[in-house]
PDB file of N, CA and C in Angstrom:
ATOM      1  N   UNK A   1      -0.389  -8.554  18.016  1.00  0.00           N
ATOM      2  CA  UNK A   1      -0.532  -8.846  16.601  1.00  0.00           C
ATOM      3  C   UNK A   1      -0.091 -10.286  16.354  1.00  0.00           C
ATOM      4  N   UNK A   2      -1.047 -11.322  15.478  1.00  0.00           N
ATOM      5  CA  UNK A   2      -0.579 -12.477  15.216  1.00  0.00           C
ATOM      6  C   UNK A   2       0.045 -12.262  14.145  1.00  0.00           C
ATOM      7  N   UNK A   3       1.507 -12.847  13.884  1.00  0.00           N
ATOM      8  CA  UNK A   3       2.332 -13.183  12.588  1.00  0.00           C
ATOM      9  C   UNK A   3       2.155 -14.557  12.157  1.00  0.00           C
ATOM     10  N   UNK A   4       2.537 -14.684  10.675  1.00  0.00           N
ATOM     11  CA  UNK A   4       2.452 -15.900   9.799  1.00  0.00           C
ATOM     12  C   UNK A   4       3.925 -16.030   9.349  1.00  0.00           C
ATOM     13  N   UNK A   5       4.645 -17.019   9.193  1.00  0.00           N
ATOM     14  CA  UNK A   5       5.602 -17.074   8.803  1.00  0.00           C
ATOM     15  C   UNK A   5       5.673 -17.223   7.117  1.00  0.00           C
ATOM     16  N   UNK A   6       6.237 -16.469   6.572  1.00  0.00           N
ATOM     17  CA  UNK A   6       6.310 -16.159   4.886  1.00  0.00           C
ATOM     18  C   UNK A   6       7.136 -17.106   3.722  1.00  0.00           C
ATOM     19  N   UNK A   7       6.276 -18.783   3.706  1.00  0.00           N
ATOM     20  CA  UNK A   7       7.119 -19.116   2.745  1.00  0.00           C
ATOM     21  C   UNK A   7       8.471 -19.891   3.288  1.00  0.00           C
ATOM     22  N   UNK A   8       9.334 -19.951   2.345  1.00  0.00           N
ATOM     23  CA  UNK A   8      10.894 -20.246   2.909  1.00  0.00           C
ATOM     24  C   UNK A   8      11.758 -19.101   3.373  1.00  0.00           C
ATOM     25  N   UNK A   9      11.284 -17.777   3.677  1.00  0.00           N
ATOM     26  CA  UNK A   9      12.334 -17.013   3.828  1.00  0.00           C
ATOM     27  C   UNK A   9      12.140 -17.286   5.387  1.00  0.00           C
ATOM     28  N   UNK A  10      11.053 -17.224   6.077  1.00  0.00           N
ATOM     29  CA  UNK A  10      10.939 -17.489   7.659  1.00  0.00           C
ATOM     30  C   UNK A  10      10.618 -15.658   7.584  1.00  0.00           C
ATOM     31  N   UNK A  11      10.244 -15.102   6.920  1.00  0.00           N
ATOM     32  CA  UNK A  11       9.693 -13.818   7.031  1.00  0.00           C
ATOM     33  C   UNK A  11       8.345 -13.558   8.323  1.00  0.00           C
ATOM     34  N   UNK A  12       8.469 -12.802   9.403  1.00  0.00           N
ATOM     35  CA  UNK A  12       7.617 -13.116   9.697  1.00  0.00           C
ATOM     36  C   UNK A  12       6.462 -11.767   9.461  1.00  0.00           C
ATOM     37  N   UNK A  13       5.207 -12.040   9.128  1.00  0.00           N
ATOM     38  CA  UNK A  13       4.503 -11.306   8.076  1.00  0.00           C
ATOM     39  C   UNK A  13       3.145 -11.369   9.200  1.00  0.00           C
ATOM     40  N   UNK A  14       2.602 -10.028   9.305  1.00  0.00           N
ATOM     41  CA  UNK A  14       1.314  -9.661  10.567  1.00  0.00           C
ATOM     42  C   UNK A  14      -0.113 -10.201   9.764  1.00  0.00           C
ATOM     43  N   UNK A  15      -0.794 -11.365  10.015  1.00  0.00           N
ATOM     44  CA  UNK A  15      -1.962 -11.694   9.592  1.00  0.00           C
ATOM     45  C   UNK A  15      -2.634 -10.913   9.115  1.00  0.00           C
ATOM     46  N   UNK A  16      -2.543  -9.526   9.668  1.00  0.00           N
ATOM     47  CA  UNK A  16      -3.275  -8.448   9.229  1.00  0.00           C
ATOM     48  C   UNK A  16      -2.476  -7.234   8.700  1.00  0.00           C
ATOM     49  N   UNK A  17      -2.918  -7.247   7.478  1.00  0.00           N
ATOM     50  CA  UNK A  17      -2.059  -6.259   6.570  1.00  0.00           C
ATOM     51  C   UNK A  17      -3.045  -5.005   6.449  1.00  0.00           C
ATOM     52  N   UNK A  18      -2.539  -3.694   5.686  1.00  0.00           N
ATOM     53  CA  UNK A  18      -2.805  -2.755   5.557  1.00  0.00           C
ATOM     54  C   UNK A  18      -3.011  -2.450   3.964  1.00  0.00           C
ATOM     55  N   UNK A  19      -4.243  -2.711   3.755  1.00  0.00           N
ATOM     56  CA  UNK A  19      -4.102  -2.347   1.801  1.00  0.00           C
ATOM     57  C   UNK A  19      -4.766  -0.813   1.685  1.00  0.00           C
ATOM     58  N   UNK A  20      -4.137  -0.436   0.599  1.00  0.00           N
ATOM     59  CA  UNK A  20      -4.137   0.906   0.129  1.00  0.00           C
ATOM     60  C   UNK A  20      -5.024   1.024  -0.905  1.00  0.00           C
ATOM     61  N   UNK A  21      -5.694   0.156  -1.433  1.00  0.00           N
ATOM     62  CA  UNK A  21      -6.751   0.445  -2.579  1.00  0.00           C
ATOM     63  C   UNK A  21      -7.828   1.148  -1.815  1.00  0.00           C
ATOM     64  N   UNK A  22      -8.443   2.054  -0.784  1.00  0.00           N
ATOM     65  CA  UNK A  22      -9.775   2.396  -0.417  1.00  0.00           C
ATOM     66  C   UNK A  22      -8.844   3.652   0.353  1.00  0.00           C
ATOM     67  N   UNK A  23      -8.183   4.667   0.456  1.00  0.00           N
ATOM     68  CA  UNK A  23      -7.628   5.517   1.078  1.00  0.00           C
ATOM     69  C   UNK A  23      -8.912   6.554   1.120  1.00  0.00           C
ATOM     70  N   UNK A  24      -8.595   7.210   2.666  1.00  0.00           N
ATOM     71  CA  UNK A  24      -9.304   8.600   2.548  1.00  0.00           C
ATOM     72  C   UNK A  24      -8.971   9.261   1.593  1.00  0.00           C
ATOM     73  N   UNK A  25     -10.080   9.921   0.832  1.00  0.00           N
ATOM     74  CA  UNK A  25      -9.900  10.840  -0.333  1.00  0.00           C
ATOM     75  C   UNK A  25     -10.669  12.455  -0.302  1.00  0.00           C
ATOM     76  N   UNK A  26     -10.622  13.479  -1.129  1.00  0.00           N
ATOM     77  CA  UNK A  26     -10.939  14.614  -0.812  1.00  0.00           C
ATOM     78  C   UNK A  26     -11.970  14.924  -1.750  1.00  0.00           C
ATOM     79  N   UNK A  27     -12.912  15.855  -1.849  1.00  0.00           N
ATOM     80  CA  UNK A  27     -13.914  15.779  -2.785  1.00  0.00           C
ATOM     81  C   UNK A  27     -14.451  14.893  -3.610  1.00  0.00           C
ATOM     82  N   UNK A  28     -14.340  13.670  -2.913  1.00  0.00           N
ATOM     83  CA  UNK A  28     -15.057  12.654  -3.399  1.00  0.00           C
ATOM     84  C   UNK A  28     -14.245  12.062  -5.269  1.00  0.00           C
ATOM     85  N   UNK A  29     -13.026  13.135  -4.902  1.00  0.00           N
ATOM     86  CA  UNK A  29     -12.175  12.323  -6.232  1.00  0.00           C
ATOM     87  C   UNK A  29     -11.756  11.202  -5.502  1.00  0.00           C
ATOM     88  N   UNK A  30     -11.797   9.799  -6.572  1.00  0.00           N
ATOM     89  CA  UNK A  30     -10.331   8.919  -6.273  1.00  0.00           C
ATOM     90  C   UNK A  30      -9.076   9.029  -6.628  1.00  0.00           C
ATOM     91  N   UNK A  31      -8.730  10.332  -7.381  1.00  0.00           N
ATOM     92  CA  UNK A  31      -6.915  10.570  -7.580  1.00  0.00           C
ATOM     93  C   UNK A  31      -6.853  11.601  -6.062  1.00  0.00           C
ATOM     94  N   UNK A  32      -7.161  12.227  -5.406  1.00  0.00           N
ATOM     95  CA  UNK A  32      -7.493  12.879  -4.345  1.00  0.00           C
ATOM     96  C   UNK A  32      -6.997  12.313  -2.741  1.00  0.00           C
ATOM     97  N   UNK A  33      -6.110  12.019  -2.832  1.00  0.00           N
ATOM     98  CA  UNK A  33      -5.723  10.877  -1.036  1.00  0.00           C
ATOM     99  C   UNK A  33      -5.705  12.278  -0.505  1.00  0.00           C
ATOM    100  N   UNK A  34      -6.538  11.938   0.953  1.00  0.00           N
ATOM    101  CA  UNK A  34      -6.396  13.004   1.764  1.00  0.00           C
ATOM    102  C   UNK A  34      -4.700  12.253   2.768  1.00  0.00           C
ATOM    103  N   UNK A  35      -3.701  13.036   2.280  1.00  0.00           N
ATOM    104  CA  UNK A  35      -2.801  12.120   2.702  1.00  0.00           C
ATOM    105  C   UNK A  35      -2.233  12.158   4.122  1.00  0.00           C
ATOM    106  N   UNK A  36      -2.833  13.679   4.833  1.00  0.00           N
ATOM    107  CA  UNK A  36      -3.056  13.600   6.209  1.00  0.00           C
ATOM    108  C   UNK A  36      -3.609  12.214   7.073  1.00  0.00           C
ATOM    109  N   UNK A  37      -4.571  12.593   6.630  1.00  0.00           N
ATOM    110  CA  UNK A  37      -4.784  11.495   7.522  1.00  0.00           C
ATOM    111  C   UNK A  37      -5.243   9.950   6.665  1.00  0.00           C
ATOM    112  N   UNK A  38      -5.029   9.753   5.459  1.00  0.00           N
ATOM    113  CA  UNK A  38      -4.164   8.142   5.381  1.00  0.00           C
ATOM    114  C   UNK A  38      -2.635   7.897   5.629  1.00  0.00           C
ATOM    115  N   UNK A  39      -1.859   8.913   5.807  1.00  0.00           N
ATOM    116  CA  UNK A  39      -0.440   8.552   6.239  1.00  0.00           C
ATOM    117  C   UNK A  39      -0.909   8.337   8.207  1.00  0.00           C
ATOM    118  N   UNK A  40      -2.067   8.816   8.794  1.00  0.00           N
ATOM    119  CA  UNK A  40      -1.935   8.972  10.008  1.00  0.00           C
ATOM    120  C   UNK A  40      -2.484   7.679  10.526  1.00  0.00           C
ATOM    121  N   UNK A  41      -3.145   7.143   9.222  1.00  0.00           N
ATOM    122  CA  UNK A  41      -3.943   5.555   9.304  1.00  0.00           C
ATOM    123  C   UNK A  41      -2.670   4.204   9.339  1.00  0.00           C
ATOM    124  N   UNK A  42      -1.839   5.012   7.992  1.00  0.00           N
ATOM    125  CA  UNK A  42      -0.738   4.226   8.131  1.00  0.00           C
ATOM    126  C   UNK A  42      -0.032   3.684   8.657  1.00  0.00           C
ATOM    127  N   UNK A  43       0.444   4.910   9.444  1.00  0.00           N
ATOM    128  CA  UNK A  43       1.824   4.913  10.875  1.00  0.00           C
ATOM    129  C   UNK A  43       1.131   4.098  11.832  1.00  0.00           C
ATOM    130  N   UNK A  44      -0.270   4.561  12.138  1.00  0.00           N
ATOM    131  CA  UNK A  44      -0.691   3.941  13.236  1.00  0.00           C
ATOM    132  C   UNK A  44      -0.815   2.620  13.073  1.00  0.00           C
ATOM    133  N   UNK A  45      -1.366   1.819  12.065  1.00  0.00           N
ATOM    134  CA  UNK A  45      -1.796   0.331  11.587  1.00  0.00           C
ATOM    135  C   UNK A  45       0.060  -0.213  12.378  1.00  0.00           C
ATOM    136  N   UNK A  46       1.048   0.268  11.333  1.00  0.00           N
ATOM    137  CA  UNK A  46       2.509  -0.326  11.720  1.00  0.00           C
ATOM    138  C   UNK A  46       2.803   0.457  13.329  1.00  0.00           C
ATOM    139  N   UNK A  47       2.503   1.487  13.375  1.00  0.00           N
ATOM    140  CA  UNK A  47       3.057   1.555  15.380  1.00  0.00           C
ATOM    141  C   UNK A  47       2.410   0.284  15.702  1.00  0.00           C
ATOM    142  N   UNK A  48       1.125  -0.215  15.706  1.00  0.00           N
ATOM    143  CA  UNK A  48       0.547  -0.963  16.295  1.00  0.00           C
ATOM    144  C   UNK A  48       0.353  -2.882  16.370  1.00  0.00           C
ATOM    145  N   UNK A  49       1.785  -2.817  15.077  1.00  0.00           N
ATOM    146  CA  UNK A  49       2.557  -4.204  14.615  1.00  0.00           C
ATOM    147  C   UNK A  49       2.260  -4.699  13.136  1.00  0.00           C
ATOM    148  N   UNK A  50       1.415  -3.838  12.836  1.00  0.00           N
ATOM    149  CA  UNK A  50       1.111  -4.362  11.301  1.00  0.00           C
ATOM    150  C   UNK A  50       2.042  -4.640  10.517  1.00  0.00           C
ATOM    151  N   UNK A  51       3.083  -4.968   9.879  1.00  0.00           N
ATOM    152  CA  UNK A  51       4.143  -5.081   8.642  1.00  0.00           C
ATOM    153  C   UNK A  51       3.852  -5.527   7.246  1.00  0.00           C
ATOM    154  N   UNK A  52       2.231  -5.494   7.228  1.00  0.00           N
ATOM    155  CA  UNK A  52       2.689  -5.935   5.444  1.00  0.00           C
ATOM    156  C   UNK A  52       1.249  -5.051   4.857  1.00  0.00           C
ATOM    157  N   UNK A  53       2.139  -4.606   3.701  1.00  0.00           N
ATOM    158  CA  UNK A  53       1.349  -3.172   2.889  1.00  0.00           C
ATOM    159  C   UNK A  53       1.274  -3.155   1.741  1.00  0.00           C
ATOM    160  N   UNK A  54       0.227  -3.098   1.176  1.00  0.00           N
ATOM    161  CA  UNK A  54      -0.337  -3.347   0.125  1.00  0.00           C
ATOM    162  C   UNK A  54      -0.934  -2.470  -0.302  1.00  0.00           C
ATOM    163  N   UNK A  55      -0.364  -2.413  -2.255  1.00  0.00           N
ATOM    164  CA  UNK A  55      -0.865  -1.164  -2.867  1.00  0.00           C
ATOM    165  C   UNK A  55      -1.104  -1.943  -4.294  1.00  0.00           C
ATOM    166  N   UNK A  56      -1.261  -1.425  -5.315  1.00  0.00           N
ATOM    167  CA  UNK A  56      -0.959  -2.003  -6.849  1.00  0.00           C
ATOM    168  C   UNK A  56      -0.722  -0.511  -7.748  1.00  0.00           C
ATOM    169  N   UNK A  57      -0.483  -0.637  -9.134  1.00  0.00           N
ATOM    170  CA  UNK A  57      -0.730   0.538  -9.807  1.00  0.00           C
ATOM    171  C   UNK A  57      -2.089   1.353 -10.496  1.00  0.00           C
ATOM    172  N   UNK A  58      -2.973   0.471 -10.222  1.00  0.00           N
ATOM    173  CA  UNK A  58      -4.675   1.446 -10.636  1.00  0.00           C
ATOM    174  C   UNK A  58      -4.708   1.722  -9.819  1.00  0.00           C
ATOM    175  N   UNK A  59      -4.810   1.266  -8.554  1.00  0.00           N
ATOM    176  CA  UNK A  59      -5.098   1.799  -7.481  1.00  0.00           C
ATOM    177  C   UNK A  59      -5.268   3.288  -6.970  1.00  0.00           C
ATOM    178  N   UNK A  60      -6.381   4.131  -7.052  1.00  0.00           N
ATOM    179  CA  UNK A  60      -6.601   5.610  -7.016  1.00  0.00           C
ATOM    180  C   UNK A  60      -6.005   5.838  -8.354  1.00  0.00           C
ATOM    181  N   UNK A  61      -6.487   5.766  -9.120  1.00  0.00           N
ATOM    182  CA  UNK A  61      -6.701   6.336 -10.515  1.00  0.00           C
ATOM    183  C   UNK A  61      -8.063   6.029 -11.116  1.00  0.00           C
ATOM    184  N   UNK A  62      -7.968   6.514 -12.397  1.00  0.00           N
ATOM    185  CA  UNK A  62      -9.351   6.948 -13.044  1.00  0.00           C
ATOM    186  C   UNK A  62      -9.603   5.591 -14.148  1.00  0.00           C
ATOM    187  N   UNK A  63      -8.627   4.705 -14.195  1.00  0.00           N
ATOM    188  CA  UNK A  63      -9.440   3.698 -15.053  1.00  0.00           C
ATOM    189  C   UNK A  63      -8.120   2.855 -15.103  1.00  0.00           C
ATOM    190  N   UNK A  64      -8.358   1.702 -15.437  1.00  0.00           N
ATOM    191  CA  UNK A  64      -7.398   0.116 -15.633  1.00  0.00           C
ATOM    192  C   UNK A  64      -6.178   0.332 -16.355  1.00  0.00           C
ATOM    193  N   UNK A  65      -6.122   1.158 -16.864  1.00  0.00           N
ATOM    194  CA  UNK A  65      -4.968   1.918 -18.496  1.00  0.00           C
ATOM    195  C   UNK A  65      -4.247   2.553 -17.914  1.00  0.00           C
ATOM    196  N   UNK A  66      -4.433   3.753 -16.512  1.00  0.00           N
ATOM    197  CA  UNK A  66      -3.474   4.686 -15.937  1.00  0.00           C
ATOM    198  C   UNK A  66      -3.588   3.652 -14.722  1.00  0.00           C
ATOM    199  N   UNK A  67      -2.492   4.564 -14.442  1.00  0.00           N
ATOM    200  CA  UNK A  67      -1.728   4.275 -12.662  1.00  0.00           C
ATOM    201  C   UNK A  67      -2.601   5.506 -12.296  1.00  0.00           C
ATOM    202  N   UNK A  68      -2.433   4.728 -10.982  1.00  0.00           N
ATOM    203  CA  UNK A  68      -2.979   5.480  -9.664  1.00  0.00           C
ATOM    204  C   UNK A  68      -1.941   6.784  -8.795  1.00  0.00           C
ATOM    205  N   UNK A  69      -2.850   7.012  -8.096  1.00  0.00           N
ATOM    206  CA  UNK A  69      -1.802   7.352  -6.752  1.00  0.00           C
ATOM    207  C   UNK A  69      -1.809   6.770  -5.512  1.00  0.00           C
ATOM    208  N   UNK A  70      -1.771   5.597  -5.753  1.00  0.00           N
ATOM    209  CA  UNK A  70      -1.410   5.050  -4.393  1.00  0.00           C
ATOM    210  C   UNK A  70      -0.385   4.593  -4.329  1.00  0.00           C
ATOM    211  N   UNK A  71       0.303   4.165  -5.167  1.00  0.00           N
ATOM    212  CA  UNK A  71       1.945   3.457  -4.829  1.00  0.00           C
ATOM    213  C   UNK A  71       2.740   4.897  -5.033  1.00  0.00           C
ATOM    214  N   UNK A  72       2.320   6.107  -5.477  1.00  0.00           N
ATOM    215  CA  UNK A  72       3.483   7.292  -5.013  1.00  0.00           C
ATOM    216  C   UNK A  72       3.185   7.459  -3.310  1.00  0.00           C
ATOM    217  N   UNK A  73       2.014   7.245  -3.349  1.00  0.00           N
ATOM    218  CA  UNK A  73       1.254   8.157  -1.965  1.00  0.00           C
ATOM    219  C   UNK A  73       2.459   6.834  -0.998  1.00  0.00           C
ATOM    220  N   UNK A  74       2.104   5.647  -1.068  1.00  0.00           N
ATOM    221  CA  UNK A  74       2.719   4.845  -0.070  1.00  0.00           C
ATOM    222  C   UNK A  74       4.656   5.341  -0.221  1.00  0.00           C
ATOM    223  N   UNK A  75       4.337   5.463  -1.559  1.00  0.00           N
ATOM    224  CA  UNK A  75       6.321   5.999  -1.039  1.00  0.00           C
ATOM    225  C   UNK A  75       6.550   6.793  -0.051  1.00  0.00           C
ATOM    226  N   UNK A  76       5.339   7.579  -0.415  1.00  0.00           N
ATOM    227  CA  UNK A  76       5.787   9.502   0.496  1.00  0.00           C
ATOM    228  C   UNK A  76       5.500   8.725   2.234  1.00  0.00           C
ATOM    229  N   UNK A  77       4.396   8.098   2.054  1.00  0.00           N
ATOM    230  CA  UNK A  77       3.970   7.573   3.386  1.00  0.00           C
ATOM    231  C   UNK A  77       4.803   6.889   4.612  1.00  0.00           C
ATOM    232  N   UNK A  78       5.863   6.119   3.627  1.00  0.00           N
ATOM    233  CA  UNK A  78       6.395   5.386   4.249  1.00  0.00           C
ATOM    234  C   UNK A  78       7.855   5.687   4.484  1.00  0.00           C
ATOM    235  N   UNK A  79       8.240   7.271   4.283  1.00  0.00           N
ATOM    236  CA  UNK A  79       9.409   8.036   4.678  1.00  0.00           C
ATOM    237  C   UNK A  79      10.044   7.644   6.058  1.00  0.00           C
ATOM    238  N   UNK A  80      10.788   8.205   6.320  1.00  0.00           N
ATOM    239  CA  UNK A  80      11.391   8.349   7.882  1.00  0.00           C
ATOM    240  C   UNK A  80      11.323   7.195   8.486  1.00  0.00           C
ATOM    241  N   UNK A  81      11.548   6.186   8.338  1.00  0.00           N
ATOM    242  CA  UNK A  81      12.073   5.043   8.331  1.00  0.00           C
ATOM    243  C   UNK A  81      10.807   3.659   8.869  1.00  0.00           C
ATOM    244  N   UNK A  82       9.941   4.335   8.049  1.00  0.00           N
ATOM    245  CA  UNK A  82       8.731   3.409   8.308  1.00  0.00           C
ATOM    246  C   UNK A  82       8.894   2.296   7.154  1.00  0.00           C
ATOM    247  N   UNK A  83       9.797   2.834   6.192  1.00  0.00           N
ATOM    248  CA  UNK A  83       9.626   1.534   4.769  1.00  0.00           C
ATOM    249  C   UNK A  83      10.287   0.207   5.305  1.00  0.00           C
ATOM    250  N   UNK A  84      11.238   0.550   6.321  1.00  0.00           N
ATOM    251  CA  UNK A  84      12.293  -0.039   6.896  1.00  0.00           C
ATOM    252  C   UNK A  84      11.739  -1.370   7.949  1.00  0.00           C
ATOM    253  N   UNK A  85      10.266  -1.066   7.972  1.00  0.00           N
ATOM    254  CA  UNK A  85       9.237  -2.238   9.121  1.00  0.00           C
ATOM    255  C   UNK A  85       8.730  -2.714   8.627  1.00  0.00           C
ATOM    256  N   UNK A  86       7.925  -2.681   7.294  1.00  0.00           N
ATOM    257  CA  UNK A  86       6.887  -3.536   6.522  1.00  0.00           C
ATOM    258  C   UNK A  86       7.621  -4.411   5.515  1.00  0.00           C
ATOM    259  N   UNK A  87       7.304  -5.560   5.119  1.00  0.00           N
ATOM    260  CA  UNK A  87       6.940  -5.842   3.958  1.00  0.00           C
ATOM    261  C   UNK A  87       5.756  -4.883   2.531  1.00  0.00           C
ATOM    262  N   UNK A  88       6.471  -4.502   1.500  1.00  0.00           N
ATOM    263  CA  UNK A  88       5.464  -3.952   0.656  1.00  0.00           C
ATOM    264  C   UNK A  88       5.003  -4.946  -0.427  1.00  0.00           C
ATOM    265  N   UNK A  89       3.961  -5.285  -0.498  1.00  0.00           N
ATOM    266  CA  UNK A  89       3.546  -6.008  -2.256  1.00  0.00           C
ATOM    267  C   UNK A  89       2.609  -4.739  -2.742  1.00  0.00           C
ATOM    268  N   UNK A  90       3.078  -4.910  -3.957  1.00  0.00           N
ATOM    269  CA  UNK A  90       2.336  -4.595  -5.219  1.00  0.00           C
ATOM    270  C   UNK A  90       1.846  -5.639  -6.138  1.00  0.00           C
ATOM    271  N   UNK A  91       1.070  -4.805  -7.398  1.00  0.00           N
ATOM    272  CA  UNK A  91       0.465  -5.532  -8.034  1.00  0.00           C
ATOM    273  C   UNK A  91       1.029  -5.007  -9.746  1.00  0.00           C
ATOM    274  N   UNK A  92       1.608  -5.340 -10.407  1.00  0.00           N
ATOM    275  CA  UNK A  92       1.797  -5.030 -11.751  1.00  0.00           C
ATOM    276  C   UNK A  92       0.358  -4.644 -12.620  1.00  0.00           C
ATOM    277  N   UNK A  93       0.301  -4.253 -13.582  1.00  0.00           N
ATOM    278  CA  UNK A  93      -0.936  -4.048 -14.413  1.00  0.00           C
ATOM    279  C   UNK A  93      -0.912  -5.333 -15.721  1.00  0.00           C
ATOM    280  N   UNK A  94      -1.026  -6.476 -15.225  1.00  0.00           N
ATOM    281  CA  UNK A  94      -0.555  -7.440 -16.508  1.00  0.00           C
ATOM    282  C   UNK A  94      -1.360  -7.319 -17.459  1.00  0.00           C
ATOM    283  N   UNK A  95      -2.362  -6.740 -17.653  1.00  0.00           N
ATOM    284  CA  UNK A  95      -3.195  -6.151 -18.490  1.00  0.00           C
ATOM    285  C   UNK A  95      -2.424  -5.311 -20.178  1.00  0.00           C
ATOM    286  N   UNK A  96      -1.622  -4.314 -19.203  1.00  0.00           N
ATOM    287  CA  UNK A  96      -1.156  -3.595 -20.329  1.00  0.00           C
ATOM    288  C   UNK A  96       0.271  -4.323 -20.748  1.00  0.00           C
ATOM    289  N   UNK A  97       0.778  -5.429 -20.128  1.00  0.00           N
ATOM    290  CA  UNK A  97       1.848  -6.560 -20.651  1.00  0.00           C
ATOM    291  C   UNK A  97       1.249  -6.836 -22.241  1.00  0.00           C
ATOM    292  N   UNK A  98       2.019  -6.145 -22.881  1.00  0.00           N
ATOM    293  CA  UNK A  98       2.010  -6.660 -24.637  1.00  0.00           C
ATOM    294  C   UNK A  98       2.921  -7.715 -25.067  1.00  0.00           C
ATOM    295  N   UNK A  99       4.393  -7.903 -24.532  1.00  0.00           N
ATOM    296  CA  UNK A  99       5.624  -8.416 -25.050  1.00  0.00           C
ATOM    297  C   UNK A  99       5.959  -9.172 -23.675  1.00  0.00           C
ATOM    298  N   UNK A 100       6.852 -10.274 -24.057  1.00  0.00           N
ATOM    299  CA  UNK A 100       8.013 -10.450 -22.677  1.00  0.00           C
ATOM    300  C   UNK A 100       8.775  -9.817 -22.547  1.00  0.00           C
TER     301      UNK A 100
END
């Protein structure tokens, strides 16, 4: 795996990341993660050196206004001490930002 170094922290971050917006899903819903086997996509991407994971909050949901399920799904995903190897980014919904 090639790494990039991240900025000023000297983070070192796998060229190739793992984004969560397109997960296997089940009856053709997008709230639906088949989470078998996208957690089995998961583990494997990071067994195999990946460290940086990417989700936002629409992401697997039904429209721009709700959250998804992909940033719960990546919590559950990244149990047992897999959170502990990646870098995670998200994405806020600045959309529904009304106020500072």
């Amino acid at each position: 795996m090639l790494y990039r170094t991240l900025g000023k922290t000297n983070e070192k971050v796998s060229a190739l990341g793992f984004g969560c917006m397109r997960l296997p899903i089940i009856d053709g819903d997008v709230t639906k993660i088949d989470e078998e086997k996208a957690i089995e996509m998961i583990h494997h991407a990071i067994d195999e050196g990946v460290n940086y994971v990417d989700t936002a909050y629409p992401y697997h949901g039904t429209g721009m206004e709700r959250g998804g399920e992909s940033e719960p799904f990546v919590g559950r995903a990244l149990k047992d001490g897999y959170r502990e190897k990646v870098n995670l980014a998200t994405k806020l919904p600045s959309w529904l930002i009304k106020t500072r």
